[in-house]
C-alpha atoms as a PDB file:
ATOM      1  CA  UNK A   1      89.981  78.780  69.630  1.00  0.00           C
ATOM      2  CA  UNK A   2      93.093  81.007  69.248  1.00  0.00           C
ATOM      3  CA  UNK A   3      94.598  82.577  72.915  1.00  0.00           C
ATOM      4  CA  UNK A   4      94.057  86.415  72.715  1.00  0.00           C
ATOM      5  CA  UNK A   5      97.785  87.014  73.308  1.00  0.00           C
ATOM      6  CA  UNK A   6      98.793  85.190  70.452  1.00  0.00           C
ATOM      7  CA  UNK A   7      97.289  86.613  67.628  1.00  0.00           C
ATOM      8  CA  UNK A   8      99.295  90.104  66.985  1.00  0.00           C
ATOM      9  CA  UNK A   9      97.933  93.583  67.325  1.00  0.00           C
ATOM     10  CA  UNK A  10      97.959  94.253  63.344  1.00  0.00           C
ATOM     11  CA  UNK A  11      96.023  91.360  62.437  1.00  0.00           C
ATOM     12  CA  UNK A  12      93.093  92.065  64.750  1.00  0.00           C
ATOM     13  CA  UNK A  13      93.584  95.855  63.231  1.00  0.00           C
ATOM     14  CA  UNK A  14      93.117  94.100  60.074  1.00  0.00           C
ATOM     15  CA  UNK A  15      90.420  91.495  60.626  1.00  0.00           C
ATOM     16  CA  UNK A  16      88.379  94.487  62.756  1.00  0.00           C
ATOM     17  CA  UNK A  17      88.631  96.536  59.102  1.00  0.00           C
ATOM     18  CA  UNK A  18      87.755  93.751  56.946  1.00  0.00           C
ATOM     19  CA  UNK A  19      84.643  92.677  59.435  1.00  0.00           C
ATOM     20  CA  UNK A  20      83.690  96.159  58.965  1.00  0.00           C
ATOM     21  CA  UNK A  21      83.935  96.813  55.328  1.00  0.00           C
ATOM     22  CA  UNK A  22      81.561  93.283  55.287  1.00  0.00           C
ATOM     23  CA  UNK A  23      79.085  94.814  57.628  1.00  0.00           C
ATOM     24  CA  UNK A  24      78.550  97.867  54.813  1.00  0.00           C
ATOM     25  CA  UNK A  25      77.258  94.534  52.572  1.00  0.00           C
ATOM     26  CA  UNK A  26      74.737  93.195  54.483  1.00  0.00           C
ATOM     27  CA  UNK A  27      71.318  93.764  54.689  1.00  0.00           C
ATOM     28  CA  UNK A  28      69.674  94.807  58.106  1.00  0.00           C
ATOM     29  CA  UNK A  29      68.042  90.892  59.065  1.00  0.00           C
ATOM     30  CA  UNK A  30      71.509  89.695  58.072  1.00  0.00           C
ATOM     31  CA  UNK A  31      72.607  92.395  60.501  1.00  0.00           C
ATOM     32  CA  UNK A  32      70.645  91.436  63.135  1.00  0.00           C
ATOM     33  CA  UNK A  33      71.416  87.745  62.932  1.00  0.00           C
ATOM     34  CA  UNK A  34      75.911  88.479  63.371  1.00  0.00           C
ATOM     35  CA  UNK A  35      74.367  90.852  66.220  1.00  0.00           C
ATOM     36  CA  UNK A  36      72.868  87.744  67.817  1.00  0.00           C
ATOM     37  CA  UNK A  37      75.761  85.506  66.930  1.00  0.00           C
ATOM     38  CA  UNK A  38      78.422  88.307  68.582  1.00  0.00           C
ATOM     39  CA  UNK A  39      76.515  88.447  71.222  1.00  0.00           C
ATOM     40  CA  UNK A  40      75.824  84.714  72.053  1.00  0.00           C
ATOM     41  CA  UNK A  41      79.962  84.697  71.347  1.00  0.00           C
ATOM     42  CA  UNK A  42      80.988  87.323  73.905  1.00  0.00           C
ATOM     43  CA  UNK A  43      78.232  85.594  76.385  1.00  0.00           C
ATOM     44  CA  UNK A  44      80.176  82.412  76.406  1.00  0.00           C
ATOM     45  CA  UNK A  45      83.664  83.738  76.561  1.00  0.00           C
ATOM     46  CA  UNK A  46      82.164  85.926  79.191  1.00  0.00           C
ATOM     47  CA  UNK A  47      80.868  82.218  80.758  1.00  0.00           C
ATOM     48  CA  UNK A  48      84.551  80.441  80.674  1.00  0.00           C
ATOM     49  CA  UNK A  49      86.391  83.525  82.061  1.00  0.00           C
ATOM     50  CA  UNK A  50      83.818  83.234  84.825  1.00  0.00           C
ATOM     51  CA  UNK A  51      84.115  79.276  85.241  1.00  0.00           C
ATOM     52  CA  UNK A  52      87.856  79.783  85.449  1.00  0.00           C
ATOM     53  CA  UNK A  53      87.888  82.362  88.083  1.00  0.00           C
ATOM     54  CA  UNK A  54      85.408  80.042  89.811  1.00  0.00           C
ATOM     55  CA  UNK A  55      87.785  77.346  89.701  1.00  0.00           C
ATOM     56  CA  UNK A  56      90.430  79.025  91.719  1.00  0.00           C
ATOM     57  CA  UNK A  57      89.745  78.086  95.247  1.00  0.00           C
ATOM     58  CA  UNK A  58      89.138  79.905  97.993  1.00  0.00           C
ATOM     59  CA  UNK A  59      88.632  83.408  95.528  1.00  0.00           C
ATOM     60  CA  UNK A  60      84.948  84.101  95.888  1.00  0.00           C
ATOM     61  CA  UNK A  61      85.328  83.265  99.562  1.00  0.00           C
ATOM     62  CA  UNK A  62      87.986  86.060  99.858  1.00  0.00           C
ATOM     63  CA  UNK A  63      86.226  88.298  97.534  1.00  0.00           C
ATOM     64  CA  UNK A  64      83.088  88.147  99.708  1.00  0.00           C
ATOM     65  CA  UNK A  65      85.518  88.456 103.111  1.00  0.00           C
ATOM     66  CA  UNK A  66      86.965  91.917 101.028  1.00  0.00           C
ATOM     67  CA  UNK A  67      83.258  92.930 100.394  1.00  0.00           C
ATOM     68  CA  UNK A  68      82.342  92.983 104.234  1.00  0.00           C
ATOM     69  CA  UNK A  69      85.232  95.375 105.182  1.00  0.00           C
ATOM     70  CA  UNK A  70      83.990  98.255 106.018  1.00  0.00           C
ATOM     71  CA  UNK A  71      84.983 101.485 103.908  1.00  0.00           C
ATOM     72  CA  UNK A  72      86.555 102.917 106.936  1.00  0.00           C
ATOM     73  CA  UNK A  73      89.485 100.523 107.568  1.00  0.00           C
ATOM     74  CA  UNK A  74      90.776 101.242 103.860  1.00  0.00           C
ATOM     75  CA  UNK A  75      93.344 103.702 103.270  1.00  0.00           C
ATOM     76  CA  UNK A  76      92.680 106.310 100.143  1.00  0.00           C
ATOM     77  CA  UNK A  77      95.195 105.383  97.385  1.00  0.00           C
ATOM     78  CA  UNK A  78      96.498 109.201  97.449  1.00  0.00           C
ATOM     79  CA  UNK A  79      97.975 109.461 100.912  1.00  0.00           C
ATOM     80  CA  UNK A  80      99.918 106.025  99.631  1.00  0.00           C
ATOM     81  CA  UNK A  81     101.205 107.432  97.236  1.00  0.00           C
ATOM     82  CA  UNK A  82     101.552 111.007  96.451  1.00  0.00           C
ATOM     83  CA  UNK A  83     103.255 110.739  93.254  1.00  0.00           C
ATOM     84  CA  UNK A  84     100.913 109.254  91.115  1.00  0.00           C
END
């Protein structure tokens, strides 16, 4: 499978038109099969992204540890920075 970052911006502009025009063609049990497919994609890219965060140790340890602190030892964003 191709990395995101390498395919450029006007070819997924491009593919995301064609895959369109083809979804005028089909009929709606065609449909619904590619709806099931798209979706059973996106699960499992959804599934490595989450085994590779997984894989980082120590991160779900910390992100539990971040979860506990209580709201009132954080600092709102604005009085960090005014400007933005």
């Amino acid at each position: 499978m191709e990395d995101k970052s390498s395919v450029d911006l006007g070819t997924v502009t491009e593919l995301q038109r064609h895959l369109n025009e083809l979804l005028k063609q089909l009929s709606p049990e065609r449909l619904q099969v590619l709806a099931d497919f798209a979706a059973y994609l996106a699960n499992a890219e959804s599934e490595a992204a989450t085994q590779e965060l997984l894989a980082i140790p120590g991160l779900l340890e910390q992100i539990k540890r971040s979860s506990a602190t209580p709201k009132t030892l954080y600092t709102p964003w604005r009085t960090l920075r005014s400007d933005v």
